[in-house]
PDB file of N, CA and C in Angstrom:
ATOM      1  N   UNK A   1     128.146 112.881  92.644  1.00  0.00           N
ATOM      2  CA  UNK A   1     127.309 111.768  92.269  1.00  0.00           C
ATOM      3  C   UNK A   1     127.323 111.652  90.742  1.00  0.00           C
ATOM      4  N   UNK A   2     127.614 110.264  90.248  1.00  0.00           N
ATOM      5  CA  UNK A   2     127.374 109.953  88.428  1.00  0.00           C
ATOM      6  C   UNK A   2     126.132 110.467  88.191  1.00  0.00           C
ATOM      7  N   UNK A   3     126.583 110.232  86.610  1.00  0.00           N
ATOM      8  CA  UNK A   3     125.035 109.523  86.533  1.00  0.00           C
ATOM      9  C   UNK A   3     124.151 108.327  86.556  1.00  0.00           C
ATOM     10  N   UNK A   4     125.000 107.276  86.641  1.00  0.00           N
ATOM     11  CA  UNK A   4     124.067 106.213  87.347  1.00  0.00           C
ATOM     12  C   UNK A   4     123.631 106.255  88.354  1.00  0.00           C
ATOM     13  N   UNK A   5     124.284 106.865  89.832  1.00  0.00           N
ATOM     14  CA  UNK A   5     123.774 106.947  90.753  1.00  0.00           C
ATOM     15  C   UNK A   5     122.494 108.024  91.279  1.00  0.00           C
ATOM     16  N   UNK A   6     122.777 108.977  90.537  1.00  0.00           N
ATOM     17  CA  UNK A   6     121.340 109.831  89.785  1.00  0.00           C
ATOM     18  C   UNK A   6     120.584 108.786  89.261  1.00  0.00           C
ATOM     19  N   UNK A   7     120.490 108.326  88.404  1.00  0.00           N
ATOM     20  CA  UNK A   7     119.155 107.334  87.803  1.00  0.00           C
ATOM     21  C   UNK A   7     118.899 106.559  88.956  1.00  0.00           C
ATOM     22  N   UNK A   8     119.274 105.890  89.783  1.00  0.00           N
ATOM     23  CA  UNK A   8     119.597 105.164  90.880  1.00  0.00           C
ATOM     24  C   UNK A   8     118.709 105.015  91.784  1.00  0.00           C
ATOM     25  N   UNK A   9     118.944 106.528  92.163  1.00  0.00           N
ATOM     26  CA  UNK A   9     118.357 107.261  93.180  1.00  0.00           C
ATOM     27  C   UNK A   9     116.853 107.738  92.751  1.00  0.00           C
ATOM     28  N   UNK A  10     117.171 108.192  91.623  1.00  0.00           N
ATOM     29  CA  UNK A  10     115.707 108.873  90.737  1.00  0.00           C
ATOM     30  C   UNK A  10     114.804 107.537  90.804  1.00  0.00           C
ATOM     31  N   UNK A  11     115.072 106.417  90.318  1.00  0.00           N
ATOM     32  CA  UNK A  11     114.394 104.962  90.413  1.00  0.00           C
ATOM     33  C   UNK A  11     113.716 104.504  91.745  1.00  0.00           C
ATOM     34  N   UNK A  12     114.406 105.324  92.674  1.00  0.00           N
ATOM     35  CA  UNK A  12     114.104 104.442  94.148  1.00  0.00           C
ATOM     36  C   UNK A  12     113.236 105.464  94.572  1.00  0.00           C
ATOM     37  N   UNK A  13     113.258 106.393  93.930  1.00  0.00           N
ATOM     38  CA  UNK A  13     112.662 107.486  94.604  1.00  0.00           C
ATOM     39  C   UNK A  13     111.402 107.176  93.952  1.00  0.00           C
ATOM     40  N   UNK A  14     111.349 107.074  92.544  1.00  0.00           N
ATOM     41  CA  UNK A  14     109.903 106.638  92.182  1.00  0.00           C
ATOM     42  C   UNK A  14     109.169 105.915  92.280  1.00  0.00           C
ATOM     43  N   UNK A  15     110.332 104.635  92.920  1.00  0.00           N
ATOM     44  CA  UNK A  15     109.199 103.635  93.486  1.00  0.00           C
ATOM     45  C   UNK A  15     108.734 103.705  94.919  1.00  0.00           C
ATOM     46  N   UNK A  16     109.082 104.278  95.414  1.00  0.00           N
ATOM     47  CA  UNK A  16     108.703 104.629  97.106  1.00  0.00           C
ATOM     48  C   UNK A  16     107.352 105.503  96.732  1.00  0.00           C
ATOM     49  N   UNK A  17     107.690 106.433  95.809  1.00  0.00           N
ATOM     50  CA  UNK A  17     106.362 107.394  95.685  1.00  0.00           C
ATOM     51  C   UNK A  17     104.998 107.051  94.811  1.00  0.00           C
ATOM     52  N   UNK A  18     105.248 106.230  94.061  1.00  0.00           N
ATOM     53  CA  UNK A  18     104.737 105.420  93.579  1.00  0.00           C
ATOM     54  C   UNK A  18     103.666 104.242  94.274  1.00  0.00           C
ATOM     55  N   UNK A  19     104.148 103.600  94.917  1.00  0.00           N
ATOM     56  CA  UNK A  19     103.602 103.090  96.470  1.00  0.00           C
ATOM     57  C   UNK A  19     102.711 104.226  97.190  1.00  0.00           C
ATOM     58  N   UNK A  20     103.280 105.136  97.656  1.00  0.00           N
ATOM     59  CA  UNK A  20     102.231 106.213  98.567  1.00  0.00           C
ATOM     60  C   UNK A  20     101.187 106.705  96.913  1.00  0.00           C
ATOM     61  N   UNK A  21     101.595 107.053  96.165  1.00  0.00           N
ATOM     62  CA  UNK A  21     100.554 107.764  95.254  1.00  0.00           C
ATOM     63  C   UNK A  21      98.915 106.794  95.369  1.00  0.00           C
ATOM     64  N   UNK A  22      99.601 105.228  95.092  1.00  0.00           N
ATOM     65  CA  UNK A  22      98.689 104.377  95.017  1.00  0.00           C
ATOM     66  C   UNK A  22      98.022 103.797  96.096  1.00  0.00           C
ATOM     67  N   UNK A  23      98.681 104.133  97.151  1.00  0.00           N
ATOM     68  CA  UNK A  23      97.990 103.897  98.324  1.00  0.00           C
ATOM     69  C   UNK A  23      97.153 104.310  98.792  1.00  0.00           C
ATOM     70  N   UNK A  24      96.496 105.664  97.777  1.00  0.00           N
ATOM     71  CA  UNK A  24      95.328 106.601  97.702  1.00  0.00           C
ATOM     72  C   UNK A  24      94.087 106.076  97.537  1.00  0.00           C
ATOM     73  N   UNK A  25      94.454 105.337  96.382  1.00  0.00           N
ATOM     74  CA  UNK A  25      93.206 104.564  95.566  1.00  0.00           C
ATOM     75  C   UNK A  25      92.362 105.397  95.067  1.00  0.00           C
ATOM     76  N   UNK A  26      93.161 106.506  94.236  1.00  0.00           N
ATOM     77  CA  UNK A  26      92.055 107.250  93.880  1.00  0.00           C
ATOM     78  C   UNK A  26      91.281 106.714  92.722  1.00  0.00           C
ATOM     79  N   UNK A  27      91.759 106.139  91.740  1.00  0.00           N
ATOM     80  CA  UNK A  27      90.740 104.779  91.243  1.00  0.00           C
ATOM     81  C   UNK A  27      91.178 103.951  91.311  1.00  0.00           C
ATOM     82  N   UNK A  28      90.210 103.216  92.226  1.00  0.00           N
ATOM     83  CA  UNK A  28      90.210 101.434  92.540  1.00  0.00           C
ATOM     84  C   UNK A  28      90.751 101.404  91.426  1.00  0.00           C
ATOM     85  N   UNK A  29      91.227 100.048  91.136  1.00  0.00           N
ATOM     86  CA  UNK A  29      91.081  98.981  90.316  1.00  0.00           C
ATOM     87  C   UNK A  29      92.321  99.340  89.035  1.00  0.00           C
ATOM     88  N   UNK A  30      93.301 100.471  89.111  1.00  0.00           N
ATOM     89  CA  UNK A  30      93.735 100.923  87.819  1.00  0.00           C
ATOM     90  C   UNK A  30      95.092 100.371  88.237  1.00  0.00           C
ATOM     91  N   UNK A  31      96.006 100.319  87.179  1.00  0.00           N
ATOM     92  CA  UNK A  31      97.335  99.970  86.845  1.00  0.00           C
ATOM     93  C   UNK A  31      97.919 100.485  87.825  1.00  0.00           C
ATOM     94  N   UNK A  32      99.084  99.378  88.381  1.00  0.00           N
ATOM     95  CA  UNK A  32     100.241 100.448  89.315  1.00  0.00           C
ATOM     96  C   UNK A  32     100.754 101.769  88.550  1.00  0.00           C
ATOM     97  N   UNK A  33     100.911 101.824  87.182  1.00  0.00           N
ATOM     98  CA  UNK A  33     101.736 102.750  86.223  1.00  0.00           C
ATOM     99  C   UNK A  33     100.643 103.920  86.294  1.00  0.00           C
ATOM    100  N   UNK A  34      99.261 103.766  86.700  1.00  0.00           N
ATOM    101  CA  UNK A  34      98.429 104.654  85.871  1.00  0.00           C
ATOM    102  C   UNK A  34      98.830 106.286  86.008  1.00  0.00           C
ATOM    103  N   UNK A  35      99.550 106.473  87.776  1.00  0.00           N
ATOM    104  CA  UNK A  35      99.972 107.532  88.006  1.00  0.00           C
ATOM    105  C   UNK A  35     101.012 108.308  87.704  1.00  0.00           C
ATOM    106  N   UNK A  36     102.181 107.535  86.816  1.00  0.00           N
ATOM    107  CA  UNK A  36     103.389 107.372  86.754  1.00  0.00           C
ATOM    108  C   UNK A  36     103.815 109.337  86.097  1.00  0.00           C
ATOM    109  N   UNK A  37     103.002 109.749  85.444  1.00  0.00           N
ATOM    110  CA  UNK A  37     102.940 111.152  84.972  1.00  0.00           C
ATOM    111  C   UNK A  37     103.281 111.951  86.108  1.00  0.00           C
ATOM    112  N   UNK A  38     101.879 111.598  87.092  1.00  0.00           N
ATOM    113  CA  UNK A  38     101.910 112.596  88.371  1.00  0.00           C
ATOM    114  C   UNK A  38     103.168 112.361  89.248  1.00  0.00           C
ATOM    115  N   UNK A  39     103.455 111.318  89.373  1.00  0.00           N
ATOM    116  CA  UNK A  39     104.838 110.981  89.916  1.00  0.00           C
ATOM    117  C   UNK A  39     106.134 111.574  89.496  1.00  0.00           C
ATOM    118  N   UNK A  40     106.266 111.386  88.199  1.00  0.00           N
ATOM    119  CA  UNK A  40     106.717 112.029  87.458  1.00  0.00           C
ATOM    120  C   UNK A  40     107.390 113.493  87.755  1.00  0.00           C
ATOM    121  N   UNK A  41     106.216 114.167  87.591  1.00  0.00           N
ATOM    122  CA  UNK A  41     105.725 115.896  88.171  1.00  0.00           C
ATOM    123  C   UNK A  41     106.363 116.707  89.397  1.00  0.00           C
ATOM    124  N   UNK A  42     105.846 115.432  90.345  1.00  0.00           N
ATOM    125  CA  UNK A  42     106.242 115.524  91.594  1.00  0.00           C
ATOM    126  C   UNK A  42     107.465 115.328  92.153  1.00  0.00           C
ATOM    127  N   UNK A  43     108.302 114.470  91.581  1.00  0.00           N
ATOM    128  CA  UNK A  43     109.656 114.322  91.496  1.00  0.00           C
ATOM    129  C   UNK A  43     110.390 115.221  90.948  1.00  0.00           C
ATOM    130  N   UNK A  44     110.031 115.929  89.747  1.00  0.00           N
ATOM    131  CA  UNK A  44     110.654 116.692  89.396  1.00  0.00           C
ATOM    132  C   UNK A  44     110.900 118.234  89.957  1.00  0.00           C
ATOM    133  N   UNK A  45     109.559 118.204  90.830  1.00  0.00           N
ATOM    134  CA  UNK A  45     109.318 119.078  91.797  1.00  0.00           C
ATOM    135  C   UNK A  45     110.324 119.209  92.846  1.00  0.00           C
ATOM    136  N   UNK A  46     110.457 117.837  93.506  1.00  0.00           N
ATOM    137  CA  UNK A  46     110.905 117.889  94.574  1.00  0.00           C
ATOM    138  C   UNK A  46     112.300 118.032  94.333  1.00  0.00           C
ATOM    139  N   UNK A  47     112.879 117.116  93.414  1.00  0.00           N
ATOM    140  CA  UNK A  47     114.408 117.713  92.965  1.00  0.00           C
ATOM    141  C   UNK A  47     114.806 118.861  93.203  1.00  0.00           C
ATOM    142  N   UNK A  48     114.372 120.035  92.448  1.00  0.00           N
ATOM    143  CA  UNK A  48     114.018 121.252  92.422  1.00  0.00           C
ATOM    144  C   UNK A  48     114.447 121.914  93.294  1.00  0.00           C
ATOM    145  N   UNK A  49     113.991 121.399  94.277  1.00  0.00           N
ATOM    146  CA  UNK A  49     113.728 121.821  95.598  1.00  0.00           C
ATOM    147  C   UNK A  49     112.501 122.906  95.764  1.00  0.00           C
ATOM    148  N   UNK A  50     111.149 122.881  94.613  1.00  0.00           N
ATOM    149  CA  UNK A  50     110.037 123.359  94.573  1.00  0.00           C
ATOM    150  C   UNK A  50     109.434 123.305  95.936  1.00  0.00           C
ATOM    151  N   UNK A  51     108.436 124.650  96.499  1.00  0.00           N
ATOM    152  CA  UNK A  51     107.957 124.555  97.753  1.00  0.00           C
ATOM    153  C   UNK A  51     106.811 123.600  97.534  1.00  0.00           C
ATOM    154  N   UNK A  52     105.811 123.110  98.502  1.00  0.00           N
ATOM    155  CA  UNK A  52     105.107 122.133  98.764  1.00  0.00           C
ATOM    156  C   UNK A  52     103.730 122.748  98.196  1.00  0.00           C
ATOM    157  N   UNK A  53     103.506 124.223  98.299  1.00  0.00           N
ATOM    158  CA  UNK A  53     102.657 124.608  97.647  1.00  0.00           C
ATOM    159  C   UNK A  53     102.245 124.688  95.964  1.00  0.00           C
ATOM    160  N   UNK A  54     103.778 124.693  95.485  1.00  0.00           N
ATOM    161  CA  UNK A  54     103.657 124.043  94.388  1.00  0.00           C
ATOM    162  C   UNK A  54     103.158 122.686  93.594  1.00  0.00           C
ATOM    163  N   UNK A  55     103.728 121.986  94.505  1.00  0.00           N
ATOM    164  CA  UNK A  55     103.208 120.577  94.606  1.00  0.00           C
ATOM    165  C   UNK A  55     102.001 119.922  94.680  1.00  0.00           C
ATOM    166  N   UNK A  56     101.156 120.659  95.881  1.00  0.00           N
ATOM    167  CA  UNK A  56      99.675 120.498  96.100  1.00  0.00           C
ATOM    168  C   UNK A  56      99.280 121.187  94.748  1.00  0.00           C
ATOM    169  N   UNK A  57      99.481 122.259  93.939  1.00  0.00           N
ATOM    170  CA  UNK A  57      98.646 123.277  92.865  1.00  0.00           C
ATOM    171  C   UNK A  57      98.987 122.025  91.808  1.00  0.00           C
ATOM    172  N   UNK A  58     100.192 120.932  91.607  1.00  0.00           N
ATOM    173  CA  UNK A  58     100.265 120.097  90.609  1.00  0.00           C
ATOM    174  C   UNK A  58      98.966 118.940  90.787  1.00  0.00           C
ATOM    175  N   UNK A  59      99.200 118.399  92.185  1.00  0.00           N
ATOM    176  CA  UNK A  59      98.266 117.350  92.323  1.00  0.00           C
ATOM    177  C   UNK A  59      97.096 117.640  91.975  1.00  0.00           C
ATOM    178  N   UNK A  60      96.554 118.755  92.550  1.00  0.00           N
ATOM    179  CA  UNK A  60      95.058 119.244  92.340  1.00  0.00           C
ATOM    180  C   UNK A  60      95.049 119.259  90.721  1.00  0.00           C
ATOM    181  N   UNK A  61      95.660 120.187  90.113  1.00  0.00           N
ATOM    182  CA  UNK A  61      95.660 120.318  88.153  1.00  0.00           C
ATOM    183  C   UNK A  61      95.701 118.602  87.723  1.00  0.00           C
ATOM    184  N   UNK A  62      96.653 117.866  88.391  1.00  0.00           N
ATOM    185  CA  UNK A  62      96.621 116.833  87.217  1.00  0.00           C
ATOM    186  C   UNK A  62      95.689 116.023  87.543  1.00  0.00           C
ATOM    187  N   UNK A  63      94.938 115.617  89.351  1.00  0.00           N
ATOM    188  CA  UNK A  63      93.513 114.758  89.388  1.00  0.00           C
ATOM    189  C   UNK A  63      92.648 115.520  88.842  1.00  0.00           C
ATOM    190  N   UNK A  64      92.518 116.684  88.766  1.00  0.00           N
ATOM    191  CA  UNK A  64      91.000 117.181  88.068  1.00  0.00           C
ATOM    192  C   UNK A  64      91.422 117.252  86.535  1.00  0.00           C
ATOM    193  N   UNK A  65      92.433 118.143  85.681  1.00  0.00           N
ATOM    194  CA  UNK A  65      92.238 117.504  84.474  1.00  0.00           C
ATOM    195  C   UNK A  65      92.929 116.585  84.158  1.00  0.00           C
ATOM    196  N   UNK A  66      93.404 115.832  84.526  1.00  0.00           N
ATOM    197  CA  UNK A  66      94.490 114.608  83.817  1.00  0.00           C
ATOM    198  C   UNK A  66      93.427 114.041  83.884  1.00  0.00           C
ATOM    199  N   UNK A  67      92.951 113.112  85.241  1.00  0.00           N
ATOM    200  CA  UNK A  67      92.190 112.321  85.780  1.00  0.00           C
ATOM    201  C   UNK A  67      91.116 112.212  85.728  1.00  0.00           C
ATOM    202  N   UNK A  68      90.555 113.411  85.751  1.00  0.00           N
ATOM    203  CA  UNK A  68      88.848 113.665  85.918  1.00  0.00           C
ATOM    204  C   UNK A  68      88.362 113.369  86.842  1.00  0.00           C
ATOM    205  N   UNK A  69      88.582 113.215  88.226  1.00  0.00           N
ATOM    206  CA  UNK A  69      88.597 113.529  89.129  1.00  0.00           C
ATOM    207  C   UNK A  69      87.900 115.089  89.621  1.00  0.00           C
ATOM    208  N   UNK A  70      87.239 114.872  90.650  1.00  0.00           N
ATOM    209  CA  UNK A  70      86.218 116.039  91.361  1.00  0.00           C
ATOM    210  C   UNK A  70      87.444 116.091  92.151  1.00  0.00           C
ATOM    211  N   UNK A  71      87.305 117.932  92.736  1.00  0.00           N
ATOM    212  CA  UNK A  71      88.065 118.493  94.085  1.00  0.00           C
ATOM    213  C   UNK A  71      87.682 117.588  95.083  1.00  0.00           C
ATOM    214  N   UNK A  72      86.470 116.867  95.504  1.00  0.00           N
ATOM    215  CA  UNK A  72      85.785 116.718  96.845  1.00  0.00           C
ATOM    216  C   UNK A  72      86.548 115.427  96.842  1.00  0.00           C
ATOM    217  N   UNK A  73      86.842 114.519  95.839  1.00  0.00           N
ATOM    218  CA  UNK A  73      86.976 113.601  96.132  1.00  0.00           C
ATOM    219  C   UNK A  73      88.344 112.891  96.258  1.00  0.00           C
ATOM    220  N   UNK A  74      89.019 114.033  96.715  1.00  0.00           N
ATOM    221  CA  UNK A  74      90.296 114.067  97.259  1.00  0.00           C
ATOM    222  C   UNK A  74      90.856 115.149  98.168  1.00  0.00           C
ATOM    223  N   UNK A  75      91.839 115.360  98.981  1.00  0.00           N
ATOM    224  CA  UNK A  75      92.391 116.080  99.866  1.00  0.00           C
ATOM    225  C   UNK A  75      93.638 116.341  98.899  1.00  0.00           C
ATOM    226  N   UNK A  76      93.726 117.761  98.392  1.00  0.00           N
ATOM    227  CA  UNK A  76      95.432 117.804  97.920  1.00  0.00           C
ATOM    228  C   UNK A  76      96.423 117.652  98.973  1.00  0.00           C
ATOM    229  N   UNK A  77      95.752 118.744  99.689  1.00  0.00           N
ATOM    230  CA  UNK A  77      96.811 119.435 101.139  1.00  0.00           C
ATOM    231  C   UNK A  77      97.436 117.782 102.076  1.00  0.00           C
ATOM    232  N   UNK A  78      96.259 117.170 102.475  1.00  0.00           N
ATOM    233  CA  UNK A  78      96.621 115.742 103.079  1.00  0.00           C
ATOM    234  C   UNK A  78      97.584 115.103 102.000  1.00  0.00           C
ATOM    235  N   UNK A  79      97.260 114.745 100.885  1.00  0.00           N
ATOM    236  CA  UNK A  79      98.626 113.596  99.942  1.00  0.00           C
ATOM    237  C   UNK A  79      99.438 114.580  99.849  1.00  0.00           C
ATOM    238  N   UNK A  80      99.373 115.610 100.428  1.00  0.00           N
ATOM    239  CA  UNK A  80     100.633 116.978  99.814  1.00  0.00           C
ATOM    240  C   UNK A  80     101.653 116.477 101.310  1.00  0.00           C
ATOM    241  N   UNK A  81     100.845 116.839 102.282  1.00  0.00           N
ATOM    242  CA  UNK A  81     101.635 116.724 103.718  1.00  0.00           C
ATOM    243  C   UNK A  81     102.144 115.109 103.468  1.00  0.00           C
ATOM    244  N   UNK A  82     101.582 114.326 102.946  1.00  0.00           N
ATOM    245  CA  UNK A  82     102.150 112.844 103.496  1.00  0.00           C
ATOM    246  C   UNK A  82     103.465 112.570 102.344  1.00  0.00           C
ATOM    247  N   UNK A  83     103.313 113.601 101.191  1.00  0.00           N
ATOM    248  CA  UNK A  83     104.700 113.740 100.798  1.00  0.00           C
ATOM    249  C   UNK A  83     105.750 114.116 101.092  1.00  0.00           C
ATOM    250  N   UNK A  84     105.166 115.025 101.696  1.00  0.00           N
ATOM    251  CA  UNK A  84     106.568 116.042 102.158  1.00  0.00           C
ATOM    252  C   UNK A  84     107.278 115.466 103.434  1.00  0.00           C
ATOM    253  N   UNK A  85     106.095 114.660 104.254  1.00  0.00           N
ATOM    254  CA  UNK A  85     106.769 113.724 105.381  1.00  0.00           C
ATOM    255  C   UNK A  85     107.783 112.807 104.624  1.00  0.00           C
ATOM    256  N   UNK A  86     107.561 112.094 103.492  1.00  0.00           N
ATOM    257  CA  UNK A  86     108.079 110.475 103.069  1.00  0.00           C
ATOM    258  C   UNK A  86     109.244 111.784 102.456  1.00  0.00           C
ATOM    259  N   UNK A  87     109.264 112.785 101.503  1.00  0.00           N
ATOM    260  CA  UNK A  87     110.397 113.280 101.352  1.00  0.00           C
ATOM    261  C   UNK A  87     111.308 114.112 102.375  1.00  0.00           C
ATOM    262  N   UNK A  88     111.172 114.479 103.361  1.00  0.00           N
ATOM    263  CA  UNK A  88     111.714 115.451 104.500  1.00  0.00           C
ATOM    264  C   UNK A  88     112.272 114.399 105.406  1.00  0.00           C
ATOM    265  N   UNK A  89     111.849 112.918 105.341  1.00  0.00           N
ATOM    266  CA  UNK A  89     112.162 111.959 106.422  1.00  0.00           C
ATOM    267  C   UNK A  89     112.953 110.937 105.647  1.00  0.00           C
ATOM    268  N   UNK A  90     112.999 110.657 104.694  1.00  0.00           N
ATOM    269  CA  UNK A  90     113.644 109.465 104.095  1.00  0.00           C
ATOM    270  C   UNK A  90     115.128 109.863 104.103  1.00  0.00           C
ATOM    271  N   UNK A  91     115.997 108.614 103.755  1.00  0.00           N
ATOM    272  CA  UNK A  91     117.454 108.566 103.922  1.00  0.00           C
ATOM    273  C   UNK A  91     117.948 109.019 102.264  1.00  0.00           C
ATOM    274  N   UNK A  92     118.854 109.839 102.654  1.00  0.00           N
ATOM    275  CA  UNK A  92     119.353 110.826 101.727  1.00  0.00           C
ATOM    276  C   UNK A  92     119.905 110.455 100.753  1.00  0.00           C
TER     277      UNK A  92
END
């Protein structure tokens, strides 16, 4: 694979995840971009091929301090599992 088709792929991948991040609504009302860090994170994760437990320990660190965000008022483990579905199931 180039590297365009790397950026390509990296692009499509962020916008698919991008979509589920925001489909959270963990704050109403904010920019499609607002998450784009955590996305970010998580992608770079998954590249990796980082385990999922890693992943959930990112989400949790960056809604509570990125975000400011309370533990209660999110599920890591749930947006963790509905990642790992959209990445374990999507076309390669």
């Amino acid at each position: 694979m180039d590297k365009s088709e790397i950026r390509r792929k990296y692009d499509s991948d962020f916008s698919e995840l991008r979509k589920i991040i925001n489909s959270w609504s963990l704050i109403p009302g904010s920019p499609n971009d607002e998450f784009d860090s955590l996305n970010n994170k998580i992608l770079s994760q998954l590249n990796k091929n980082q385990d999922f437990e890693k992943i959930d320990r990112i989400i949790q660190s960056e809604l509570i301090v990125h975000y400011g965000l309370f533990d209660n008022e999110f599920d890591s483990k749930n947006l963790t599992e509905e990642i790992k579905n959209w990445w374990n199931f999507k076309p390669k």
